[in-house]
Protein backbone atom coordinates (compact mmCIF):
# COMPACT_ATOMS: atom_id res chain seq x y z
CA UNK A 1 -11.76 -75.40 4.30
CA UNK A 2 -11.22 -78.24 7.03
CA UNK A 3 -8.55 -80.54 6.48
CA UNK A 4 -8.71 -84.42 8.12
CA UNK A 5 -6.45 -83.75 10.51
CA UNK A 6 -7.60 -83.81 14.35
CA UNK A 7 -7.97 -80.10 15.46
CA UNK A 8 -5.71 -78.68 17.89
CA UNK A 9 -7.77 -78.00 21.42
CA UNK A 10 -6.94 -74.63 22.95
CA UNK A 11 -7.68 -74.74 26.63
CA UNK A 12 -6.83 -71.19 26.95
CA UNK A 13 -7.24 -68.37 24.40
CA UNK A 14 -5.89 -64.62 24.69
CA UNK A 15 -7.55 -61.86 22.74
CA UNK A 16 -5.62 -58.76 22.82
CA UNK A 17 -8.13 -55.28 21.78
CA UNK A 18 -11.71 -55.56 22.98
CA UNK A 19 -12.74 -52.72 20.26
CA UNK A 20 -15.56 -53.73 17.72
CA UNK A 21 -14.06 -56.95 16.52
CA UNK A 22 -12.09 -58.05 19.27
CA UNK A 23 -14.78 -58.40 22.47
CA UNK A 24 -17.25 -60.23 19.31
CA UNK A 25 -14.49 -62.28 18.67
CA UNK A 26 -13.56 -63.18 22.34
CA UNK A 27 -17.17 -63.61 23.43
CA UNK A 28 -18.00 -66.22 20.06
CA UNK A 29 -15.20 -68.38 20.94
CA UNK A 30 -15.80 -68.27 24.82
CA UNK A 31 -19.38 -69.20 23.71
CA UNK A 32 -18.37 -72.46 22.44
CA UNK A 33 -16.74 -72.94 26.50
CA UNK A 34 -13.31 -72.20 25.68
CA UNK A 35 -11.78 -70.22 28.60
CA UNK A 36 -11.07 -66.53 26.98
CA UNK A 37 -8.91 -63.57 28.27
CA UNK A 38 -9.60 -60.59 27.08
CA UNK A 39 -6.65 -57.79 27.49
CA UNK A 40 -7.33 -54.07 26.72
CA UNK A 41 -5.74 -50.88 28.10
CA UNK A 42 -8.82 -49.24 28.26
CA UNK A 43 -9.24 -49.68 32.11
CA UNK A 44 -12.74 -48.42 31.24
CA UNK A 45 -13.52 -51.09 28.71
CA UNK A 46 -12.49 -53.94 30.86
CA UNK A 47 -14.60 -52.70 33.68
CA UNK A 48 -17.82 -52.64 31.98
CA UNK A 49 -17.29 -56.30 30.24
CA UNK A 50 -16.74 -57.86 33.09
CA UNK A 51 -19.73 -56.65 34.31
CA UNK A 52 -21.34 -58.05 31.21
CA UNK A 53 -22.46 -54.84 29.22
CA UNK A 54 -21.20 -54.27 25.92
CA UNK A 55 -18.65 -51.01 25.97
CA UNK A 56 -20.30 -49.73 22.04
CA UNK A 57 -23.50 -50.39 20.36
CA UNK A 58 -23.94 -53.87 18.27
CA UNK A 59 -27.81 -54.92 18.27
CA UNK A 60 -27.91 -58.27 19.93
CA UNK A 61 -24.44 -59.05 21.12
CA UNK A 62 -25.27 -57.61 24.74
CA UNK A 63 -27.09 -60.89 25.25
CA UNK A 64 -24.46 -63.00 24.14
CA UNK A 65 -21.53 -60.91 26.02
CA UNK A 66 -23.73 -61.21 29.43
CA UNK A 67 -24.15 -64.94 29.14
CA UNK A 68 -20.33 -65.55 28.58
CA UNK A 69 -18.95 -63.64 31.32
CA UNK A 70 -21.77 -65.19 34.05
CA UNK A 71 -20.75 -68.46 32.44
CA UNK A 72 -17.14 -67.09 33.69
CA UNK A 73 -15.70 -68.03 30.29
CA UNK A 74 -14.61 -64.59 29.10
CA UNK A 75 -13.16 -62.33 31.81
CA UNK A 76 -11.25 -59.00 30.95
CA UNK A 77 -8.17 -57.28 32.23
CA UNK A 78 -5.54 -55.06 31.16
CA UNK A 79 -2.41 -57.44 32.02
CA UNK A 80 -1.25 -59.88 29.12
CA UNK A 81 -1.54 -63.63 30.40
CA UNK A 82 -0.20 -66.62 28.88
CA UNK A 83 -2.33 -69.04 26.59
CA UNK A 84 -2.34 -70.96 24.29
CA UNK A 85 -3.55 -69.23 21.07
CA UNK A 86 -3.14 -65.19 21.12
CA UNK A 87 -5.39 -63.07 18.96
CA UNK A 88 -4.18 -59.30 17.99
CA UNK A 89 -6.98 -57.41 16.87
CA UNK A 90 -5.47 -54.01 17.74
CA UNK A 91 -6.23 -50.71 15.59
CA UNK A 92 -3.93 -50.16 12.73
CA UNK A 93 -4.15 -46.42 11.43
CA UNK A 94 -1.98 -44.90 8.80
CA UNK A 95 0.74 -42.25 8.96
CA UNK A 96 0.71 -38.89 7.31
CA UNK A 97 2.21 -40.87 4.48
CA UNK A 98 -0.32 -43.15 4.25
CA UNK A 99 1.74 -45.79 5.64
CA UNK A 100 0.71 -48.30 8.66
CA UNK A 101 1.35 -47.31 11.91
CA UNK A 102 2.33 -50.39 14.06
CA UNK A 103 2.73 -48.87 17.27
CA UNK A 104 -0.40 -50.66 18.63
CA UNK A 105 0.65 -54.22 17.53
CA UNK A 106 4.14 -53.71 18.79
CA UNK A 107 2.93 -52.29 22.55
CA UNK A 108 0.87 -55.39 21.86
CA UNK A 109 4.02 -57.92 21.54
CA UNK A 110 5.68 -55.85 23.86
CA UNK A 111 3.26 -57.55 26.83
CA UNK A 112 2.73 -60.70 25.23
CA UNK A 113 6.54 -61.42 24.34
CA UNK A 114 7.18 -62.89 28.59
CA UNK A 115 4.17 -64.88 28.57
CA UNK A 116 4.78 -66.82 25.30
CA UNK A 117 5.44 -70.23 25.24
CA UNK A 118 6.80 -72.76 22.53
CA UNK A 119 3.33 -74.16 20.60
CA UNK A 120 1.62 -70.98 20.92
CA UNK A 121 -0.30 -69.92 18.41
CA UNK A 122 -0.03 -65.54 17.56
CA UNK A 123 -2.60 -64.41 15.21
CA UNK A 124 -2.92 -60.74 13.86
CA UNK A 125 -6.47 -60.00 13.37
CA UNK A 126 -5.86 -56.36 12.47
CA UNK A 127 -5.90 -55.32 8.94
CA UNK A 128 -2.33 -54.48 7.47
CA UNK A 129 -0.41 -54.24 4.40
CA UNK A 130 1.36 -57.18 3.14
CA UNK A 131 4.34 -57.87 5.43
CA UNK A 132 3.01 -56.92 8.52
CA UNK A 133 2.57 -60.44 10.14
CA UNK A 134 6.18 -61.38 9.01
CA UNK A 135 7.34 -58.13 10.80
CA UNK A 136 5.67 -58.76 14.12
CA UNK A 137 7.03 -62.25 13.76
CA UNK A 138 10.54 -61.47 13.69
CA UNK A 139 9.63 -58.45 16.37
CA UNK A 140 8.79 -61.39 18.57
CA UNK A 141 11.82 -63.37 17.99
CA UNK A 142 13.80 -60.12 18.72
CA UNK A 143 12.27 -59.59 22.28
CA UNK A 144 12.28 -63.76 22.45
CA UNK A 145 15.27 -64.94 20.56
CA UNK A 146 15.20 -68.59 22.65
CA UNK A 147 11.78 -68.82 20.40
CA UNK A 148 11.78 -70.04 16.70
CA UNK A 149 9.54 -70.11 13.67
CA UNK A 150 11.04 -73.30 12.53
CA UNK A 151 7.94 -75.61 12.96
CA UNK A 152 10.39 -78.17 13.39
CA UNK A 153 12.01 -76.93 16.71
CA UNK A 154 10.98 -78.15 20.23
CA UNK A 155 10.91 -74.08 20.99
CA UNK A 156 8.50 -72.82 17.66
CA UNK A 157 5.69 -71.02 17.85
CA UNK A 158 3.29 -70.52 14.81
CA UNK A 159 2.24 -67.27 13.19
CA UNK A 160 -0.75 -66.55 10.87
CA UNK A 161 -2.49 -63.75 9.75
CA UNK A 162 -6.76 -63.63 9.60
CA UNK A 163 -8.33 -60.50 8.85
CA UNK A 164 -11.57 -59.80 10.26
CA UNK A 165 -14.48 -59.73 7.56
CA UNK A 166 -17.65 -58.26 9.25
CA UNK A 167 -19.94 -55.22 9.19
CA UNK A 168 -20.11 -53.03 12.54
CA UNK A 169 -24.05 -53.54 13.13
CA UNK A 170 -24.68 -56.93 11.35
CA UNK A 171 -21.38 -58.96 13.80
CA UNK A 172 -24.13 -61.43 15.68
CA UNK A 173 -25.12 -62.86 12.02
CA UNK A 174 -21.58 -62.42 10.21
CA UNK A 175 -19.06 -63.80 13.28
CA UNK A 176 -20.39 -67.00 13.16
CA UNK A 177 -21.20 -67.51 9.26
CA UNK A 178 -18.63 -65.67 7.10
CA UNK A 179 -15.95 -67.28 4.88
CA UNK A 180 -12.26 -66.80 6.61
CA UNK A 181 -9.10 -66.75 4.94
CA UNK A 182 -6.46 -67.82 6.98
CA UNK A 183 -2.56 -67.49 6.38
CA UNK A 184 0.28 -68.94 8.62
CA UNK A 185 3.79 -68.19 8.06
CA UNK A 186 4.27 -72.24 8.03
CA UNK A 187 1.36 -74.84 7.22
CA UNK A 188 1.28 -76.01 10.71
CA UNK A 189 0.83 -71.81 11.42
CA UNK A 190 -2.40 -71.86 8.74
CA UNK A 191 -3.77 -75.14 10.22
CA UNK A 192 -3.70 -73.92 14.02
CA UNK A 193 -5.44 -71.15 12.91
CA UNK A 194 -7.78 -73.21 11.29
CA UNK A 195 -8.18 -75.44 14.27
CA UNK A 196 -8.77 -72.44 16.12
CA UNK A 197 -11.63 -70.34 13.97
CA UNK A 198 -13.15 -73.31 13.92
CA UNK A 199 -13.78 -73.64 17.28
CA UNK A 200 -16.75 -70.53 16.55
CA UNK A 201 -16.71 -70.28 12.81
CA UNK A 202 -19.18 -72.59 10.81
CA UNK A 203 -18.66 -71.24 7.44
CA UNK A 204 -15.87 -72.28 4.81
CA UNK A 205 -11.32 -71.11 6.25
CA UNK A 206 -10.06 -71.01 3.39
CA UNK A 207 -6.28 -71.58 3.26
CA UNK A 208 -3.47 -69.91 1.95
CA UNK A 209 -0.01 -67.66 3.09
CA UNK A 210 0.38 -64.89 5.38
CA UNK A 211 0.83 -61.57 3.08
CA UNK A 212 -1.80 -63.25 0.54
CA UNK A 213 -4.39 -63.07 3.88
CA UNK A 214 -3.19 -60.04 4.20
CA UNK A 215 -3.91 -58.86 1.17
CA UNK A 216 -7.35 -60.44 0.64
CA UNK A 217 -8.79 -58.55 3.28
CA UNK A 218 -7.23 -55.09 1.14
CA UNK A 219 -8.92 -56.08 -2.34
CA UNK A 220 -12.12 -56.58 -0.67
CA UNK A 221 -12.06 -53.03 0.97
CA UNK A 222 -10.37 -51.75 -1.92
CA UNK A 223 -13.04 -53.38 -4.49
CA UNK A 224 -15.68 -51.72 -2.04
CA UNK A 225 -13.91 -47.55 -2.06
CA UNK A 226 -13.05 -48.22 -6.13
CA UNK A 227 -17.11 -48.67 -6.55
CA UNK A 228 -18.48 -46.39 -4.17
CA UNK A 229 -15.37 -43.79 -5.47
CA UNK A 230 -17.98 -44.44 -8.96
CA UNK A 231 -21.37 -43.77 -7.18
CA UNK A 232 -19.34 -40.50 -5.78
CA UNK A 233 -17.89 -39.26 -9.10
CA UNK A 234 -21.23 -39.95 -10.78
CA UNK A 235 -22.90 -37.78 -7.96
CA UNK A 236 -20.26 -34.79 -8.84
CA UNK A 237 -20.75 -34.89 -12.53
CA UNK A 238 -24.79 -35.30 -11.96
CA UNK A 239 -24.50 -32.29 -9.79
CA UNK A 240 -22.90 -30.22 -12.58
CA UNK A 241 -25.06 -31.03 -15.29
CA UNK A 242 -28.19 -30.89 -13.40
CA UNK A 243 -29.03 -34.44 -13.07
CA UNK A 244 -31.13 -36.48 -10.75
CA UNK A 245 -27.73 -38.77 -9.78
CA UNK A 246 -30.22 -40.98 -8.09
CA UNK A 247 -33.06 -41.60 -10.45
CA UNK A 248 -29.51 -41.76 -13.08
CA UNK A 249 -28.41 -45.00 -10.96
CA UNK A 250 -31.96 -46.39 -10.88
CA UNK A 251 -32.26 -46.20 -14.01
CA UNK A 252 -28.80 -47.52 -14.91
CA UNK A 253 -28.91 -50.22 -12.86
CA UNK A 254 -31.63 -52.07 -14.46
CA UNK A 255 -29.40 -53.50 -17.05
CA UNK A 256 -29.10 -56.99 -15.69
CA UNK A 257 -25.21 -57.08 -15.58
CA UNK A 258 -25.35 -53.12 -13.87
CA UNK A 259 -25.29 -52.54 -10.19
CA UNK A 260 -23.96 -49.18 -9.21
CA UNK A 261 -23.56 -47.97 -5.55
CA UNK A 262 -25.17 -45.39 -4.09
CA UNK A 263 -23.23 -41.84 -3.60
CA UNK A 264 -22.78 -40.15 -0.39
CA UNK A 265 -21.20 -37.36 1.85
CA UNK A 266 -17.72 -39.80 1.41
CA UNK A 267 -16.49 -42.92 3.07
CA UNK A 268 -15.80 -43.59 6.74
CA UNK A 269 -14.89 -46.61 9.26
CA UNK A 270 -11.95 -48.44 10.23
CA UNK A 271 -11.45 -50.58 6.78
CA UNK A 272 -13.05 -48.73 3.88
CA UNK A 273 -11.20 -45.35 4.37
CA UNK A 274 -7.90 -47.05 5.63
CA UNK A 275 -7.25 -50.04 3.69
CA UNK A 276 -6.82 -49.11 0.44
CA UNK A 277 -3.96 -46.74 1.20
CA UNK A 278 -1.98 -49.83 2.38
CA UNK A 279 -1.64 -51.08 -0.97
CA UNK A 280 -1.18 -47.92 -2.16
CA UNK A 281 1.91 -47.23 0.28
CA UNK A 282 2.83 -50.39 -0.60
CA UNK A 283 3.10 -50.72 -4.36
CA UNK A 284 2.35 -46.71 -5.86
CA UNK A 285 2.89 -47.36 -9.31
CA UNK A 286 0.91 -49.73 -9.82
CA UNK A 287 -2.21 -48.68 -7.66
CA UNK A 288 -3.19 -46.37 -9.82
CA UNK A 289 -7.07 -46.44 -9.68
CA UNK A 290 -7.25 -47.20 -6.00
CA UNK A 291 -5.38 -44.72 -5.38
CA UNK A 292 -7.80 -42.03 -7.50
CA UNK A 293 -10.95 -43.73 -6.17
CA UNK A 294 -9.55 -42.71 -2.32
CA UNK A 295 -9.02 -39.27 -3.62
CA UNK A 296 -12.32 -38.86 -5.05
CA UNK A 297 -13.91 -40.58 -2.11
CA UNK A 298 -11.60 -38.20 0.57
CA UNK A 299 -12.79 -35.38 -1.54
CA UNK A 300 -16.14 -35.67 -1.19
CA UNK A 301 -16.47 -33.93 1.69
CA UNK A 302 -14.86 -30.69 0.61
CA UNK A 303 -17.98 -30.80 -2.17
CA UNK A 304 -20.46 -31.28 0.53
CA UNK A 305 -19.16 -28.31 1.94
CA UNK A 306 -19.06 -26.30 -1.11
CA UNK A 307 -23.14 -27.19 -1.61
CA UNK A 308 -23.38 -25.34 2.69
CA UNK A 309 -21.69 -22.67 2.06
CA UNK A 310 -23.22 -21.51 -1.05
CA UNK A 311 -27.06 -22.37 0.78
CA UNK A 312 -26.57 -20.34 3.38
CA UNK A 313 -24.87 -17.25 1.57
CA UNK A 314 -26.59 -13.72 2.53
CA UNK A 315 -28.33 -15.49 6.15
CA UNK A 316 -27.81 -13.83 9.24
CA UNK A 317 -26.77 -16.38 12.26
CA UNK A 318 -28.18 -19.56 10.54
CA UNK A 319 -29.19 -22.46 12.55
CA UNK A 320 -27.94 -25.85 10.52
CA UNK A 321 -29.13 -29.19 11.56
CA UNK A 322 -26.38 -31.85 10.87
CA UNK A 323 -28.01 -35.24 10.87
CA UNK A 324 -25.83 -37.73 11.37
CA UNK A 325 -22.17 -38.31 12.33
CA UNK A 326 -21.89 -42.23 12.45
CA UNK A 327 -19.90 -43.89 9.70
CA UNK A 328 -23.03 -45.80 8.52
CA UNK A 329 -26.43 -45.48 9.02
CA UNK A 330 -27.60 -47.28 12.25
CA UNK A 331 -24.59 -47.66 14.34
CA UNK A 332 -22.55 -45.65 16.63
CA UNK A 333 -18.87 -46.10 15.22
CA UNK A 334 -17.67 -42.64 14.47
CA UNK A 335 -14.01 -44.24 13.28
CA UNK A 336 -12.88 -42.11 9.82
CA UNK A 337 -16.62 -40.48 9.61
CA UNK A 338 -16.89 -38.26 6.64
CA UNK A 339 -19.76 -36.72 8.48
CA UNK A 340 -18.41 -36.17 11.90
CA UNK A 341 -15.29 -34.17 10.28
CA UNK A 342 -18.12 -32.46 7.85
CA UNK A 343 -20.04 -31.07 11.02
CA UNK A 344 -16.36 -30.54 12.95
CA UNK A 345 -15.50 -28.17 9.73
CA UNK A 346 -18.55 -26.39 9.90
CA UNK A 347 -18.37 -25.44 13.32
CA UNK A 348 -15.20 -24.74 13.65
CA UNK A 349 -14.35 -22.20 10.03
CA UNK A 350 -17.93 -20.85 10.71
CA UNK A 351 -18.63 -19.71 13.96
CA UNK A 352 -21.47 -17.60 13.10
CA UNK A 353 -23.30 -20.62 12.68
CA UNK A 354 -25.52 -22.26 15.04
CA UNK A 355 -25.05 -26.48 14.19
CA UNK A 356 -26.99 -28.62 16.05
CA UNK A 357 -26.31 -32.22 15.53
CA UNK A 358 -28.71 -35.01 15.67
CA UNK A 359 -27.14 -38.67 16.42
CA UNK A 360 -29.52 -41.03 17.52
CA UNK A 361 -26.84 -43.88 18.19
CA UNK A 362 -24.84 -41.45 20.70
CA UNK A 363 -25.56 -39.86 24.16
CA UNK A 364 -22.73 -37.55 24.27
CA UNK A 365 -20.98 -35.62 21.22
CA UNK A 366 -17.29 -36.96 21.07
CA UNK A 367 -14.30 -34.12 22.28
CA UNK A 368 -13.71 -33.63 19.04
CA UNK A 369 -17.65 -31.94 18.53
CA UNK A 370 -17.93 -30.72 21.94
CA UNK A 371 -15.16 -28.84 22.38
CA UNK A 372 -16.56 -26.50 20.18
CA UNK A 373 -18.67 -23.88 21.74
CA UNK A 374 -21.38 -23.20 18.74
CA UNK A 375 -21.94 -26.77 18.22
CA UNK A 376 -24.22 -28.80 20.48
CA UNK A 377 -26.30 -32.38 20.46
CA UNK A 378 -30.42 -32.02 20.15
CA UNK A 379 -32.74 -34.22 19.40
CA UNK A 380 -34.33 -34.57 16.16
CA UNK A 381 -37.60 -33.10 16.38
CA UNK A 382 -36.05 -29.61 17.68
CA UNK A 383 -33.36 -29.58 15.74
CA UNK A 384 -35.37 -29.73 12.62
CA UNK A 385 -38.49 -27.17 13.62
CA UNK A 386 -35.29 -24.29 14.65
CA UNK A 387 -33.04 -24.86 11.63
CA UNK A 388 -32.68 -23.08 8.29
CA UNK A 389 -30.67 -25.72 6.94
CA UNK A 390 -31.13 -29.43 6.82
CA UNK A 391 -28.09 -31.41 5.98
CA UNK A 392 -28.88 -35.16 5.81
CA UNK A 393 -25.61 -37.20 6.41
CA UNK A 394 -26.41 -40.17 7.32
CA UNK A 395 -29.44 -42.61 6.54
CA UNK A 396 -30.62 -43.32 10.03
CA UNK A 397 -33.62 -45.21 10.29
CA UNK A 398 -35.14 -42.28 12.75
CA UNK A 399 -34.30 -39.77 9.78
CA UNK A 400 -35.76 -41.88 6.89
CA UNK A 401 -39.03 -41.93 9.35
CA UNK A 402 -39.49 -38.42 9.39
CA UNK A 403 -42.71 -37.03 7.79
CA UNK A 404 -41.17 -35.14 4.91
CA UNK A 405 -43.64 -32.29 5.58
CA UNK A 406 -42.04 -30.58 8.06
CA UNK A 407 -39.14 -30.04 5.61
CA UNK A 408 -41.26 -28.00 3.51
CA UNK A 409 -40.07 -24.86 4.51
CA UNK A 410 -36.60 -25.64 4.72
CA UNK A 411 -33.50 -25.67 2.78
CA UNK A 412 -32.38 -29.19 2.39
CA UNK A 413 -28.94 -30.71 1.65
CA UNK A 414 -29.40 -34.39 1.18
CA UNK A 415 -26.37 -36.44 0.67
CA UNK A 416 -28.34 -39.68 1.05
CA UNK A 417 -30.76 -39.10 -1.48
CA UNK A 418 -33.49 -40.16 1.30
CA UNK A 419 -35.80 -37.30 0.57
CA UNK A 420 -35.66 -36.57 -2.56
């Protein structure tokens, strides 16, 4: 929420990572004609946004992106500048251990550290376990000690930690209109970043400390994987007693206070699959159903490919037709896909098999897919007339289109339960 006070103006804001959430995030607030650098090392990345064309797939924000950069209010490059406000929205993945890896907000310090200046405002956008924006503060300090974090001294700077709260495919509706929660290490920290979201952001910043921000945006992920880890247990037990899981959930979730999920081939993207191991690296003794809803939801997979091999026992050089590799059902984020590393399996422990995958939100198969010589991209109306095996991964809006007739003589593995 808005407090009385005057808001701070920032002339000049940095947004370091111009992934999914970062070029949104840069092109909203450069929208509302605040000068915006955007600083990636993706040489490739920078090229195309300064040309105006969005470097990944987000329906509608290639209009919005255009318009900023001809305006000349956002302009990319790969060398850290200095600003007023800083943004770090920089990938976070986990170790082997499950614990974060910070090597991308560090490398991220590491060029912003020269260019600081005392009132400048550092907020980590990227999701992290408690801690995390303490940590980078003091990493800061270390590579700036003539800097403080005493609001009080002529030399602070402020600190706060926002997570980002949006759905890959829906960001030109959610940006703009979702509830924040914003966290400084200090109150002055929390109220610049309040002055600052709310430069682009019309809905309610809510207010509170640095590791609780940080840990909001893990419950809400975590709430998300503990439900769908439900759907996806439901779907295993269904499968063994010879249930319809989907007509079960229909019918289940007509009791007014009843809303189960829907099951699928597991759980993929940058939060979902990610998040809710932070809290368990964090605190393991007492995350004791998160933790078992991200084993049930990481071992979904292994069932999905339990239902192929036993379809295509006794064939002779099967053709399968993998539909699907995004994350979610019309976008092109392949981050932590269940269904990309589903088709990756399948091609590479069976290389008998013939898998032709059908991703309407991609024009080339990523390394990890390509580099494998028996599986290869078609389209879908191919792929489905030369296959023996359908396996529906994803709910595209192409695949829930198809006429269901030409699956009639087919063997169909539907993890979706689009066709059944």
């Amino acid at each position: 929420m808005h407090t009385g006070k005057s808001p701070q103006a920032f002339e000049k804001v940095c947004v370091v990572g111009l992934g999914y959430i970062g070029l949104p995030t840069a092109a909203f607030i450069a929208s509302k004609g605040v000068h915006v650098t955007g600083v990636d090392v993706n040489s490739k990345f920078v090229e195309s946004i300064n040309k105006g064309e969005v470097p990944f797939f987000e329906p509608g924000f290639d209009v919005l992106l255009k318009r900023v950069v001809e305006e000349g209010y956002l302009v990319a490059q790969t060398e850290q500048i200095e600003a007023d406000a800083y943004i770090v929205c920089v990938p976070t993945p986990f170790k082997e251990n499950h614990k974060v890896d910070t090597k991308f907000i560090n490398a991220a310090v590491k060029a912003m550290a020269p260019h600081l200046r005392p009132g400048a405002l550092v907020v980590l956008e990227s999701t992290s376990p408690p801690g995390t924006t303490e940590n980078m503060a003091n990493y800061i300090l270390e590579l700036r000690p003539d800097l403080s974090l005493d609001e009080d001294d002529e030399n602070a700077i402020f600190v706060a930690h926002c997570p980002e709260r949006v759905l890959p495919g829906q960001i030109m509706e959610e940006m703009e209109n979702n509830d924040r929660v914003i966290g400084g290490l200090t109150p002055r920290g929390t109220q610049l970043g309040v002055d600052l979201y709310g430069t682009f952001c019309t809905a309610e910043l809510l207010q509170t400390n640095a590791t609780t921000a940080e840990m909001a945006k893990l419950t809400e992920n975590s709430f998300r994987d503990v439900n769908i880890a439900f759907a996806n247990e439901l779907s295993l037990i269904s499968d063994r007693l010879g249930i319809d899981v989907w007509e079960l959930i229909d019918l289940a979730n007509h009791h007014p206070r009843v809303n189960i999920l829907q099951p699928g081939p597991g759980v993929g993207g940058h939060c979902i699959a990610v998040d809710p191991w932070f809290i368990v690296s964090s605190v393991p003794e007492e995350s004791k159903i998160i933790k078992t809803a991200r084993e049930v939801n990481d071992g979904k997979p292994e069932w999905v490919m339990s239902k192929v091999t036993k379809a295509l026992k006794g064939l002779d050089a099967p053709v399968v037709a993998a539909l699907g590799i995004a994350f979610k059902n019309d976008i092109d984020d392949l981050r932590e896909s269940p269904s990309l590393n589903i088709v990756k399996r399948l091609g590479e422990e069976n290389p008998e098999l013939d898998v032709r995958v059908v991703e309407p939100n991609v024009d080339e198969l990523p390394d990890s897919l390509s580099a494998i010589a028996n599986v290869k991209k078609q389209d879908l109306q191919g792929a489905v007339a030369e296959a023996d095996l359908i396996l529906l991964l994803v709910n595209h809006k192409e695949f829930l289109a198809l006429d269901p007739s030409v699956l009639d003589d087919k063997t169909v593995i539907d993890t979706k339960g689009i066709w059944r």
